[in-house]
N, C-alpha and C. Protein backbone atom coordinates (compact mmCIF):
# COMPACT_ATOMS: atom_id res chain seq x y z
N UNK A 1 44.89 15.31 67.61
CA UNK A 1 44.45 16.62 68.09
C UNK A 1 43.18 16.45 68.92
N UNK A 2 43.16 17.24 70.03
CA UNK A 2 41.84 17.07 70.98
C UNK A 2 40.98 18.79 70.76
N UNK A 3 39.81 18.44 70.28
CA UNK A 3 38.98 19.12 69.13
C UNK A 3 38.66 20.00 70.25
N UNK A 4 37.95 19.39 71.98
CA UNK A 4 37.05 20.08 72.62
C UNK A 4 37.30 19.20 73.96
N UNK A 5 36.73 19.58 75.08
CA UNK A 5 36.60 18.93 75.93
C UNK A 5 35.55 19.11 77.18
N UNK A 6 34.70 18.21 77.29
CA UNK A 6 33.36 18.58 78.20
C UNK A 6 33.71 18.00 79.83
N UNK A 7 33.71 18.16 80.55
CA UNK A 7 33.33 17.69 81.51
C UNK A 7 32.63 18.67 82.88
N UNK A 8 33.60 17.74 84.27
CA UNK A 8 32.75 18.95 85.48
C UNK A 8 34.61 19.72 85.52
N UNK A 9 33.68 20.96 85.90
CA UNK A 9 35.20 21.86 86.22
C UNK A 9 35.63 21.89 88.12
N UNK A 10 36.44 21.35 87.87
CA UNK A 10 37.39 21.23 89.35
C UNK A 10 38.32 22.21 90.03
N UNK A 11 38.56 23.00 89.15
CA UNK A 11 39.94 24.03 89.73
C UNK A 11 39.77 25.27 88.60
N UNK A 12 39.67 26.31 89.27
CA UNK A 12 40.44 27.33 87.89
C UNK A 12 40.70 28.42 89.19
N UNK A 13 42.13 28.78 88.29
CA UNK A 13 43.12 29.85 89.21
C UNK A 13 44.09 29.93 87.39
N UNK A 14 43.02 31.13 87.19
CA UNK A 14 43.85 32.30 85.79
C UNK A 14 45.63 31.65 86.18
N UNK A 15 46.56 31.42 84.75
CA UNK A 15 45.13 30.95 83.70
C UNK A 15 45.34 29.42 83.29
N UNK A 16 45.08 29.14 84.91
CA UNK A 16 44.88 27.45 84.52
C UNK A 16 43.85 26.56 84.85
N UNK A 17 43.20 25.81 84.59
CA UNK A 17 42.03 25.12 84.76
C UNK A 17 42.05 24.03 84.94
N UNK A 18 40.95 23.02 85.23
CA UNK A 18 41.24 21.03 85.67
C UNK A 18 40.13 21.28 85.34
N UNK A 19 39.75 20.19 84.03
CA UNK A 19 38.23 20.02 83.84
C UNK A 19 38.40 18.27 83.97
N UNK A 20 37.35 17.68 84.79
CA UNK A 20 37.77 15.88 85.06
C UNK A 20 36.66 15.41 83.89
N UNK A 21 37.14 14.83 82.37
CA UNK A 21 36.59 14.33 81.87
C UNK A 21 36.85 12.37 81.87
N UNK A 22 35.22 11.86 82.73
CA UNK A 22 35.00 10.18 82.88
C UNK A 22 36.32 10.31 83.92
N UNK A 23 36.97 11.10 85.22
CA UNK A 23 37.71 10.59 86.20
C UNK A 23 38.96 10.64 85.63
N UNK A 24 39.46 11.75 84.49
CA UNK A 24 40.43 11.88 83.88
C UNK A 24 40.78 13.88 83.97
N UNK A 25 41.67 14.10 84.83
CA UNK A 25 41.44 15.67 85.03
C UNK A 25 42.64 16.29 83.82
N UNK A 26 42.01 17.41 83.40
CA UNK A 26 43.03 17.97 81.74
C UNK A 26 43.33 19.16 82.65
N UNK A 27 44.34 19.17 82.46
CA UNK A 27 44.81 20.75 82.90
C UNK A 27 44.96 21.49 81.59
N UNK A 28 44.29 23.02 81.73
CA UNK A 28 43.67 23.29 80.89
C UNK A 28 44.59 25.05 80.61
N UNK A 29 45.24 25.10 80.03
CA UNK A 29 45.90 26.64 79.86
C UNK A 29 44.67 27.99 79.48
N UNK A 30 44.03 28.62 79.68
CA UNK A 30 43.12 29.59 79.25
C UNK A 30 43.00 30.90 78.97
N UNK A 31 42.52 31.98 78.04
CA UNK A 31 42.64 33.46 77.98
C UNK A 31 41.48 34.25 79.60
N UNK A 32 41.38 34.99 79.83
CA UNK A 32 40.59 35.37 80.88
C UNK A 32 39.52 35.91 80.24
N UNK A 33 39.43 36.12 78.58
CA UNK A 33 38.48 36.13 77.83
C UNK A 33 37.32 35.03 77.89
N UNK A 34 37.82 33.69 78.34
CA UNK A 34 37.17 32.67 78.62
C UNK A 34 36.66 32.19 80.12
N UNK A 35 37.75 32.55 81.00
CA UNK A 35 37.34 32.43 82.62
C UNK A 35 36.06 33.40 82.88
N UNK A 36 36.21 34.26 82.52
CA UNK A 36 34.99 35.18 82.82
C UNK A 36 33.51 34.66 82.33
N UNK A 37 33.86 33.68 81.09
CA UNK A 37 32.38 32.82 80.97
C UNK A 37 32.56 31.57 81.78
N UNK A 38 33.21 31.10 82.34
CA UNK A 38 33.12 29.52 83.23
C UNK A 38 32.25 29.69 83.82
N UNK A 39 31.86 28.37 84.14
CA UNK A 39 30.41 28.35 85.55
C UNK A 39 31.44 28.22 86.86
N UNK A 40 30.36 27.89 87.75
CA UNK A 40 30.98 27.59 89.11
C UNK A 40 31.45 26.13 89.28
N UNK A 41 32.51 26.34 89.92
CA UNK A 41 33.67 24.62 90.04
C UNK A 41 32.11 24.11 90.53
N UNK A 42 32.50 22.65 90.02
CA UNK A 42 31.46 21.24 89.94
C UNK A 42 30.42 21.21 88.88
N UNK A 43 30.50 22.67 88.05
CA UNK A 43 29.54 22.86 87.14
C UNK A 43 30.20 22.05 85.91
N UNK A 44 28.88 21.73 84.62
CA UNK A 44 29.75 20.96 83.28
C UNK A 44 30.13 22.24 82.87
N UNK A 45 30.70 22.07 81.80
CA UNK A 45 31.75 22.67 80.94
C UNK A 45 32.37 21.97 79.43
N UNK A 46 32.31 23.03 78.74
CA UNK A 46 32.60 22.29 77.19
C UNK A 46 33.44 23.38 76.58
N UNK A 47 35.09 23.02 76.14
CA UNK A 47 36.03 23.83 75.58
C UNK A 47 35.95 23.43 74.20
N UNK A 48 36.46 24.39 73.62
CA UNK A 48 37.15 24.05 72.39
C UNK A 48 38.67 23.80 72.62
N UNK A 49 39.39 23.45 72.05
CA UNK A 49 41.22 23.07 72.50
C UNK A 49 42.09 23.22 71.67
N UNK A 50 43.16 23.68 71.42
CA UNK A 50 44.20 23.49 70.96
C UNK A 50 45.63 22.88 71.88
N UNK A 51 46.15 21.80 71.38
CA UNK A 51 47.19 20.91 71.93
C UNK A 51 48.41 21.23 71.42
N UNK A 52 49.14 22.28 71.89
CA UNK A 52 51.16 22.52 71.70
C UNK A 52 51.72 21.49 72.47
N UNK A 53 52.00 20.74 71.28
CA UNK A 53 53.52 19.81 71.61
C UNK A 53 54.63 20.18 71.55
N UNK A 54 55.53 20.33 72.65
CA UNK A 54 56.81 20.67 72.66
C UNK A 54 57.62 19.94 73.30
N UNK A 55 58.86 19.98 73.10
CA UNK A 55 59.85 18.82 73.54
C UNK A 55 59.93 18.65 75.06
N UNK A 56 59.24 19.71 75.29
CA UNK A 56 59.53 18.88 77.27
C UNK A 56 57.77 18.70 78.27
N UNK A 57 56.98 19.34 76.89
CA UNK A 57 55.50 19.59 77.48
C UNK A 57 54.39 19.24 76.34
N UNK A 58 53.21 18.60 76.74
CA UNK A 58 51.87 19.46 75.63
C UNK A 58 51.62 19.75 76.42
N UNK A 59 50.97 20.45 76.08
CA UNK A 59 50.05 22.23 76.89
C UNK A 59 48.70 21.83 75.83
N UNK A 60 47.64 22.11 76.52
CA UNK A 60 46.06 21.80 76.04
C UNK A 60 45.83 23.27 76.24
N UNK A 61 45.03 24.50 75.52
CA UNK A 61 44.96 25.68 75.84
C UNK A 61 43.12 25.13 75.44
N UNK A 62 42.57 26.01 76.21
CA UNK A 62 41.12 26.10 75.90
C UNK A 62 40.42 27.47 76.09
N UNK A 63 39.41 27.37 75.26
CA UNK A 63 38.48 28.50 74.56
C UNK A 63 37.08 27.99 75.15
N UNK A 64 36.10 29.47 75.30
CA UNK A 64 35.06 29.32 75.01
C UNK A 64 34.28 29.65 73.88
N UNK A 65 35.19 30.39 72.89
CA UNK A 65 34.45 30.16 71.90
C UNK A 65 35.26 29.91 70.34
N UNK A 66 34.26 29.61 69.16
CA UNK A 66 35.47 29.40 68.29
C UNK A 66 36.08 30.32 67.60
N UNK A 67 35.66 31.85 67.77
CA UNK A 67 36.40 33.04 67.56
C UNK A 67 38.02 33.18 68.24
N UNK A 68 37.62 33.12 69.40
CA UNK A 68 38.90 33.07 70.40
C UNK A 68 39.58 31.93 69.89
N UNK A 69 39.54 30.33 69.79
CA UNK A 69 40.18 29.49 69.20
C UNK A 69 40.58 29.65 67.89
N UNK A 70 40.18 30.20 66.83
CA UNK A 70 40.44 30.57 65.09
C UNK A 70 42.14 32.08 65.58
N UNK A 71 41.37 33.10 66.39
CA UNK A 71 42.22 34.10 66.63
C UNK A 71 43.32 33.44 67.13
N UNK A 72 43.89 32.74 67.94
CA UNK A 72 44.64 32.07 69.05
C UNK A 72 45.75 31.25 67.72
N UNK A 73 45.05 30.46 67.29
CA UNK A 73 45.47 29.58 66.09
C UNK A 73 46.65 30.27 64.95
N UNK A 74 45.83 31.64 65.02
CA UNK A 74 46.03 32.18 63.60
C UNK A 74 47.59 33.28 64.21
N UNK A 75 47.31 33.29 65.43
CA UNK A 75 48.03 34.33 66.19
C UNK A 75 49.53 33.36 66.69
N UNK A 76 49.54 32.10 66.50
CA UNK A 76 50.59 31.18 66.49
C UNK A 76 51.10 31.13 64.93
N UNK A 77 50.62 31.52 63.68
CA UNK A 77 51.27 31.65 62.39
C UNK A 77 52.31 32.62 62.44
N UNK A 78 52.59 33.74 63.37
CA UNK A 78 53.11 35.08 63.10
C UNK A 78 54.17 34.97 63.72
N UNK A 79 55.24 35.30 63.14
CA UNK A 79 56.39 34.61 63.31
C UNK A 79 57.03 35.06 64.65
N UNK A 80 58.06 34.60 65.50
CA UNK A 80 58.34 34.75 66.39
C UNK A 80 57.57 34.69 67.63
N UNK A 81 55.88 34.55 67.71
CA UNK A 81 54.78 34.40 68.53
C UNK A 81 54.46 32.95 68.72
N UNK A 82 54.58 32.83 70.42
CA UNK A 82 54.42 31.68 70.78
C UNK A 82 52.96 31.59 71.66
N UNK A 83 52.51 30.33 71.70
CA UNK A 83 51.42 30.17 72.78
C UNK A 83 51.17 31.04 73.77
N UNK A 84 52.13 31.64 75.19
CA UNK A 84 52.49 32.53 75.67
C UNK A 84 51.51 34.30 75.30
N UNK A 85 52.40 34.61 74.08
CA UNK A 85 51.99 35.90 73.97
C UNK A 85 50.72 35.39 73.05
N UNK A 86 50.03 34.59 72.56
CA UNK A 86 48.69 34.47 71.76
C UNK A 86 47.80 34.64 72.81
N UNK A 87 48.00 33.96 74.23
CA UNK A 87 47.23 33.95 75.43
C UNK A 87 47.02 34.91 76.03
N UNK A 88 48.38 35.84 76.23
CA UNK A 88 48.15 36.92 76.59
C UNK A 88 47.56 38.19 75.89
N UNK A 89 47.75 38.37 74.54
CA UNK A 89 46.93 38.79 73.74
C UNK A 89 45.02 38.58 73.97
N UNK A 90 44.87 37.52 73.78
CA UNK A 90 43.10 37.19 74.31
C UNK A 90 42.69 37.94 75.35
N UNK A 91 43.59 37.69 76.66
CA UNK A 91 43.75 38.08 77.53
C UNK A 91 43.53 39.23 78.11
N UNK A 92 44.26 40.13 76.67
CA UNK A 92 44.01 41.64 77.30
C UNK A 92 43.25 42.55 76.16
N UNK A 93 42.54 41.86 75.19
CA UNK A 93 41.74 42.32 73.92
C UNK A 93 40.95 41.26 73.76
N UNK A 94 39.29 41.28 73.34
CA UNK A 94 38.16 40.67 72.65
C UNK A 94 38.48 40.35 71.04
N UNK A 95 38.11 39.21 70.39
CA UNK A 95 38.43 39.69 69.37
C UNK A 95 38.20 40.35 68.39
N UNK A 96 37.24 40.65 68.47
CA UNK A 96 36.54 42.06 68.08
C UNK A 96 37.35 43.00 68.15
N UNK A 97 37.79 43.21 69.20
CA UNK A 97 38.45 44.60 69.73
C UNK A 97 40.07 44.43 68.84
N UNK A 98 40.63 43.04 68.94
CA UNK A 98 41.49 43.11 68.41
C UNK A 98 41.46 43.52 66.79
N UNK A 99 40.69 42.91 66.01
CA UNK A 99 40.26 43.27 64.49
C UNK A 99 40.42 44.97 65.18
N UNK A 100 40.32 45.91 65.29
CA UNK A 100 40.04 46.96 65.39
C UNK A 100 41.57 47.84 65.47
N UNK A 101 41.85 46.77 66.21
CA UNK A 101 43.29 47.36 66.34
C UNK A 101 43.96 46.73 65.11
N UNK A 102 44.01 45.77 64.57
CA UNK A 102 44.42 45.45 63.57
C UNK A 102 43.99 46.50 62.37
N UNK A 103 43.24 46.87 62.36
CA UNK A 103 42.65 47.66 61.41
C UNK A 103 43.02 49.10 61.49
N UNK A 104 43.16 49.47 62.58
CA UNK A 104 43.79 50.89 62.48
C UNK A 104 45.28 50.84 62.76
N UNK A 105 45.32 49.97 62.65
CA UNK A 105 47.28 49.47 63.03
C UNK A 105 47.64 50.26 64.21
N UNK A 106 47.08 49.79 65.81
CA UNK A 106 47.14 50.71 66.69
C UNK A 106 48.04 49.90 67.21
N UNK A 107 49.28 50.49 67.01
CA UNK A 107 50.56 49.63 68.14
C UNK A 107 50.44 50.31 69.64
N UNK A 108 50.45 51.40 69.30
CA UNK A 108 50.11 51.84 71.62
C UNK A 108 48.97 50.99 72.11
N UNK A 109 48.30 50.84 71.37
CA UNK A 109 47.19 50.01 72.81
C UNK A 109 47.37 48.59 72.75
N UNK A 110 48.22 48.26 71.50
CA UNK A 110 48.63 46.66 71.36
C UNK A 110 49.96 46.41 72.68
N UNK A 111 50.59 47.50 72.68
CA UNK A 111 51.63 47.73 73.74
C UNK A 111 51.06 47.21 75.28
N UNK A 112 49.97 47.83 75.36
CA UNK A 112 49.42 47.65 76.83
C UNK A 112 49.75 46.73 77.52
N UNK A 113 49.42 45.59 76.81
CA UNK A 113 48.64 44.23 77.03
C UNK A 113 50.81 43.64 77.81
N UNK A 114 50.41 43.28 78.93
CA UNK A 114 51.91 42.82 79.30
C UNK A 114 52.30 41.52 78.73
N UNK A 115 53.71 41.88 78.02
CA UNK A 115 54.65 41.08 77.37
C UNK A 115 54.53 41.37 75.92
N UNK A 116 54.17 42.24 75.64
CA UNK A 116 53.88 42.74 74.26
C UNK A 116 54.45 43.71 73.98
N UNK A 117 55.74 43.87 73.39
CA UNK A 117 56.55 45.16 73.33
C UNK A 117 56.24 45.99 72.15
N UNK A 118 56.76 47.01 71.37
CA UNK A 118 56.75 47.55 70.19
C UNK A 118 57.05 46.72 69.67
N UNK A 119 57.98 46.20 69.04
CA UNK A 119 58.66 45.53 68.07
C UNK A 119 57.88 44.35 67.72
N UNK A 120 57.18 43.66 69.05
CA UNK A 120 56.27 42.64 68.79
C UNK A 120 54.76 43.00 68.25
N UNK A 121 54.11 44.06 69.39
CA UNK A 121 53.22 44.65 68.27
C UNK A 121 53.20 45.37 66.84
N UNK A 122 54.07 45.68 66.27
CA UNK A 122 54.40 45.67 65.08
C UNK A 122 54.13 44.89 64.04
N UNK A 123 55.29 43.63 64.54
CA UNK A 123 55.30 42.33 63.53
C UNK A 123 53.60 41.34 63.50
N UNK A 124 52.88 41.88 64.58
CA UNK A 124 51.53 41.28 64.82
C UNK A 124 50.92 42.19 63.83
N UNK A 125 50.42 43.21 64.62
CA UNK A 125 49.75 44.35 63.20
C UNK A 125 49.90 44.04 61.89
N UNK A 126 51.07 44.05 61.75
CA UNK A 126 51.54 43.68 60.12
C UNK A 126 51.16 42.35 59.36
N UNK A 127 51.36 41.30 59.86
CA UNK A 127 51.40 40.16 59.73
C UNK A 127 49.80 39.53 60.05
N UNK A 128 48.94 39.87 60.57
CA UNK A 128 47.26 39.82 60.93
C UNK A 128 46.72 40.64 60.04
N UNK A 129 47.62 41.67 59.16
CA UNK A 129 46.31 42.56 58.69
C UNK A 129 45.84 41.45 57.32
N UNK A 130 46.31 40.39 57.26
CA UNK A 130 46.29 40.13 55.68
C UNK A 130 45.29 38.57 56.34
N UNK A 131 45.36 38.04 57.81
CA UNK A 131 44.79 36.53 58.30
C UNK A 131 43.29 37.16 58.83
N UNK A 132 43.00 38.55 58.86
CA UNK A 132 41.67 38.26 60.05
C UNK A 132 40.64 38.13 58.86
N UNK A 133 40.63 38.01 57.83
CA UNK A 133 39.94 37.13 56.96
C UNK A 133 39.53 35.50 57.56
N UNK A 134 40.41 34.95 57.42
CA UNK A 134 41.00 33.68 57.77
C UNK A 134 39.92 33.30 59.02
N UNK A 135 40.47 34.60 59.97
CA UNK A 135 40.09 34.14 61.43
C UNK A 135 38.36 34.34 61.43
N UNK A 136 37.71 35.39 60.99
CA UNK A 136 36.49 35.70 60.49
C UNK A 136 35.68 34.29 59.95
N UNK A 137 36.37 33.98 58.44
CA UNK A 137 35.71 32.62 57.75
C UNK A 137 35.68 31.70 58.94
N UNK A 138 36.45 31.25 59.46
CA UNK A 138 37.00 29.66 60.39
C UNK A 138 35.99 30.05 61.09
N UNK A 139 35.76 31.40 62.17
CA UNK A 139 34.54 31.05 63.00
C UNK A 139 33.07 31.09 62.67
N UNK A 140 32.90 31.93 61.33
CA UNK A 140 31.75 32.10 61.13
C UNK A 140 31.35 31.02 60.15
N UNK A 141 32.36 29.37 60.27
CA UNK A 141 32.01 28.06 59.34
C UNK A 141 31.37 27.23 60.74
N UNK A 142 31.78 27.80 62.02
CA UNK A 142 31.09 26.84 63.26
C UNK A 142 29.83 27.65 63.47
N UNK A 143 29.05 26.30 63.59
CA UNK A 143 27.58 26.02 63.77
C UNK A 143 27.38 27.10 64.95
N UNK A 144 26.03 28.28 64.89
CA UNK A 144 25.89 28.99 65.82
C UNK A 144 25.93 28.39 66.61
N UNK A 145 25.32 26.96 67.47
CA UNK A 145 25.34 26.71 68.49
C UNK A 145 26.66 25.56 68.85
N UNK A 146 27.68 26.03 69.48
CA UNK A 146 28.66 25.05 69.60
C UNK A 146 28.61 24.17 70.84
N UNK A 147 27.37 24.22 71.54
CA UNK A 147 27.08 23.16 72.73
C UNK A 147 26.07 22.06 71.49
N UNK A 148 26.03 21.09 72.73
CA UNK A 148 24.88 20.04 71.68
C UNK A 148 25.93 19.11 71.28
N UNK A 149 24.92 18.35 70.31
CA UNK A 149 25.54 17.24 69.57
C UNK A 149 25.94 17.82 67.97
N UNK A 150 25.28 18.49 67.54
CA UNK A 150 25.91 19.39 66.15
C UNK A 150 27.04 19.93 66.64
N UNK A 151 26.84 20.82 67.84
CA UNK A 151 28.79 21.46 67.37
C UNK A 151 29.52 20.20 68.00
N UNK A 152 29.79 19.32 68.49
CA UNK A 152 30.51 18.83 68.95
C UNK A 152 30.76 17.45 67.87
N UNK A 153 29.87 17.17 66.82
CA UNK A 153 29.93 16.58 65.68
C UNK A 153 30.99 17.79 65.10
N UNK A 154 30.89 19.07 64.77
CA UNK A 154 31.24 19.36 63.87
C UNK A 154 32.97 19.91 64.41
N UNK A 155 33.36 19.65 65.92
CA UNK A 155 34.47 20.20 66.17
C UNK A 155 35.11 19.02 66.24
N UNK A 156 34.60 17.85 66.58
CA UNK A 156 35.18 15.86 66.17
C UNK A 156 35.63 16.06 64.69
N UNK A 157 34.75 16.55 64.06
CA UNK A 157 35.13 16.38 62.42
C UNK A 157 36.27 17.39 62.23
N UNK A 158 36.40 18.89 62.40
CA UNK A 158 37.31 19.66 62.27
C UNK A 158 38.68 19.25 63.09
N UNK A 159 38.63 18.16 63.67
CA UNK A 159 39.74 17.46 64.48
C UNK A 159 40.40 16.32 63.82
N UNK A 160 39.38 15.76 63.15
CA UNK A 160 39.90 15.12 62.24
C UNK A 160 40.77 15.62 61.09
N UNK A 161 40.61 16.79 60.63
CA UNK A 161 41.67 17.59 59.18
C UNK A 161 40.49 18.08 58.11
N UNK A 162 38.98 18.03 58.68
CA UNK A 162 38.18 18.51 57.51
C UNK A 162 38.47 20.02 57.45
N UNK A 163 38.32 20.63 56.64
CA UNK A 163 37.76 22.44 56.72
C UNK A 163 36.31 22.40 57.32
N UNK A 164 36.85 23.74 58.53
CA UNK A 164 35.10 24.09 58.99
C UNK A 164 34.34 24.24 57.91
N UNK A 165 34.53 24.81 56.63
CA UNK A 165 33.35 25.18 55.46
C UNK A 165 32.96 23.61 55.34
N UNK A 166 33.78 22.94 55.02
CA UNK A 166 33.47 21.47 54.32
C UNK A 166 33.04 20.84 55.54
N UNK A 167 33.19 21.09 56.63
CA UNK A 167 32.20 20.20 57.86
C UNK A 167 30.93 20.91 57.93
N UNK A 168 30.52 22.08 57.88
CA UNK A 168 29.26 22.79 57.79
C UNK A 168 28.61 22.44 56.55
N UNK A 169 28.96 22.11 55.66
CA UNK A 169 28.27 21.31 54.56
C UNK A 169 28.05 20.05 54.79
N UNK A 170 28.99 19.17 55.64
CA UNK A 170 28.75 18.26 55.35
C UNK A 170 27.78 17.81 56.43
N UNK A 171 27.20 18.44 57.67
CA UNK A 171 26.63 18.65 58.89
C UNK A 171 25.33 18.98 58.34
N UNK A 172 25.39 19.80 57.24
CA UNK A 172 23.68 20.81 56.95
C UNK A 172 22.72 19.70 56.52
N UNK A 173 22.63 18.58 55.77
CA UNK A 173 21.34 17.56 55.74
C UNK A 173 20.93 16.88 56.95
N UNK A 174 21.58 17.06 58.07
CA UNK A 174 21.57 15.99 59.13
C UNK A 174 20.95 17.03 60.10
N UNK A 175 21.47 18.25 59.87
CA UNK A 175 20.74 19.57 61.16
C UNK A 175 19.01 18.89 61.83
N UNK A 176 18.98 19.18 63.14
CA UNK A 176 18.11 18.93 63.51
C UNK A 176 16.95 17.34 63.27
N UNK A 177 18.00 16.40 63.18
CA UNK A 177 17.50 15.19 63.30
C UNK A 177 17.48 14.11 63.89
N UNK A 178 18.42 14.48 65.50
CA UNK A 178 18.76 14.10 66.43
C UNK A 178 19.55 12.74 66.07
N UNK A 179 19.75 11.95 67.69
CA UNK A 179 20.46 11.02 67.60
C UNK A 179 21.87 11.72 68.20
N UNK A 180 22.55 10.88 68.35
CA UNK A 180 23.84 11.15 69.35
C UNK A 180 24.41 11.66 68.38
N UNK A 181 26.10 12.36 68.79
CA UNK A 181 27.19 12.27 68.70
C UNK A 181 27.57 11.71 67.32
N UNK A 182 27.52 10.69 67.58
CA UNK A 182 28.73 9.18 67.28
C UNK A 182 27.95 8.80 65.65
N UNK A 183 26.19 8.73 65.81
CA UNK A 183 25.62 9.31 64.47
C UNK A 183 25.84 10.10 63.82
N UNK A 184 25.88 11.29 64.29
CA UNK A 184 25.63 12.30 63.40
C UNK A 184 26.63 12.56 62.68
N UNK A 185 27.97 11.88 63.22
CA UNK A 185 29.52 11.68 62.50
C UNK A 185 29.40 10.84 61.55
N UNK A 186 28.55 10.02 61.57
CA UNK A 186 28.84 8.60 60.94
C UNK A 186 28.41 9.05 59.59
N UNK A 187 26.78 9.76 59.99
CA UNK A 187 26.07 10.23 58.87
C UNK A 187 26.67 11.09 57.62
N UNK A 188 27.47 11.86 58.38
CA UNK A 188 28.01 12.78 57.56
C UNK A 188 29.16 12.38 57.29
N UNK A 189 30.11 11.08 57.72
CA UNK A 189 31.13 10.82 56.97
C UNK A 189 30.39 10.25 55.84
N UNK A 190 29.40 8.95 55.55
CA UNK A 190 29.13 8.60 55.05
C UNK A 190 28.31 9.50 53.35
N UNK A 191 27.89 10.41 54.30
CA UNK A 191 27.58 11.32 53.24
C UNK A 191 28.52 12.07 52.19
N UNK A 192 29.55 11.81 52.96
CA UNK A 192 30.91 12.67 52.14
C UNK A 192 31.70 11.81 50.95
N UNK A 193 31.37 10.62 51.48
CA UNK A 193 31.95 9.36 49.97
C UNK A 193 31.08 8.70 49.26
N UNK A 194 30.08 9.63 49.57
CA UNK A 194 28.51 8.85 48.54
C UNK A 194 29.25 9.51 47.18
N UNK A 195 29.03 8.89 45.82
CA UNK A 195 29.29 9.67 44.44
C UNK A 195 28.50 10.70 44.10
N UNK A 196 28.66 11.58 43.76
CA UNK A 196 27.53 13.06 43.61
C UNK A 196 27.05 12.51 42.40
């Protein structure tokens, strides 16, 4: 799984992107929830990612933040919902805004959003009212700041199969003690098989 991805941004034309990470360009699937924060092409850039493997494609989708990535995630559990309508969903609701609609079980304005019929906003409403728990915990376990070497320690580690709770613990003795990357992983793996 590819946790995140930094580099310079080369192309974006909604809703696809080329970020060239070390002379290696990712084409990048995105919500317009996220284009609207990009910098200007040649500027850096740092996603969060989710990678759909499918039998004739992976598709890399990227986030700017880990709300939008937890929602996106959680919005691929619900049955019959593919990558597609999770994107377009972001797309045409904050997630904020979406909790809201989830919460008042508003299928007309879930309708809006194109490719989203009744029947599909329905089975979403229904099926989210019981995950935006889920989606809530997962983002509010990433480190306020997800630029740096802490979030990007802690989205390496959540790439690996830890729980965000159990990477935010295992991240909190090391907060603010610099050193790269590649440390601050090490530190905190190491910290995780010490005997209590």
């Amino acid at each position: 799984m590819i946790g995140f991805v930094r580099g310079k941004l080369v192309a974006k034309s909604p809703p696809h992107l080329t970020v060239d990470v070390g002379g290696v360009g990712y084409d990048i699937e995105a919500p317009m929830s996220t284009f609207y924060t990009l910098p200007a092409l040649g500027a850096d850039v740092r996603l969060l990612t989710h990678l759909v493997v499918r039998e004739d494609a992976h598709i890399l989708y990227g986030f700017g933040s880990a709300e939008e990535r937890a929602l996106f995630r959680n919005l691929l559990k619900v049955s019959q919902i593919g990558p597609k309508i999770a994107l377009a969903i972001l797309s045409g609701v904050s997630v904020d805004g979406f909790a809201t609609l989830v919460k008042l079980q508003d299928t007309a304005a879930l309708t809006k959003i194109p490719g989203v019929g009744r029947k599909t906003a329905e089975r979403v409403l229904m099926e989210m009212r019981d995950r935006l728990d889920a989606v809530a915990a997962s983002a509010a376990a990433m480190p306020v700041s997800t630029s740096g070497v802490e979030g990007e320690a802690w989205s390496a580690l959540v790439a690996l199969g830890y729980k965000p709770a159990e990477v935010t613990a295992m991240l909190k003795p090391f907060a603010g003690q610099g050193g790269s990357t590649e440390e601050l992983i090490r530190r905190a793996l190491q910290g995780a098989v010490r005997p209590q």
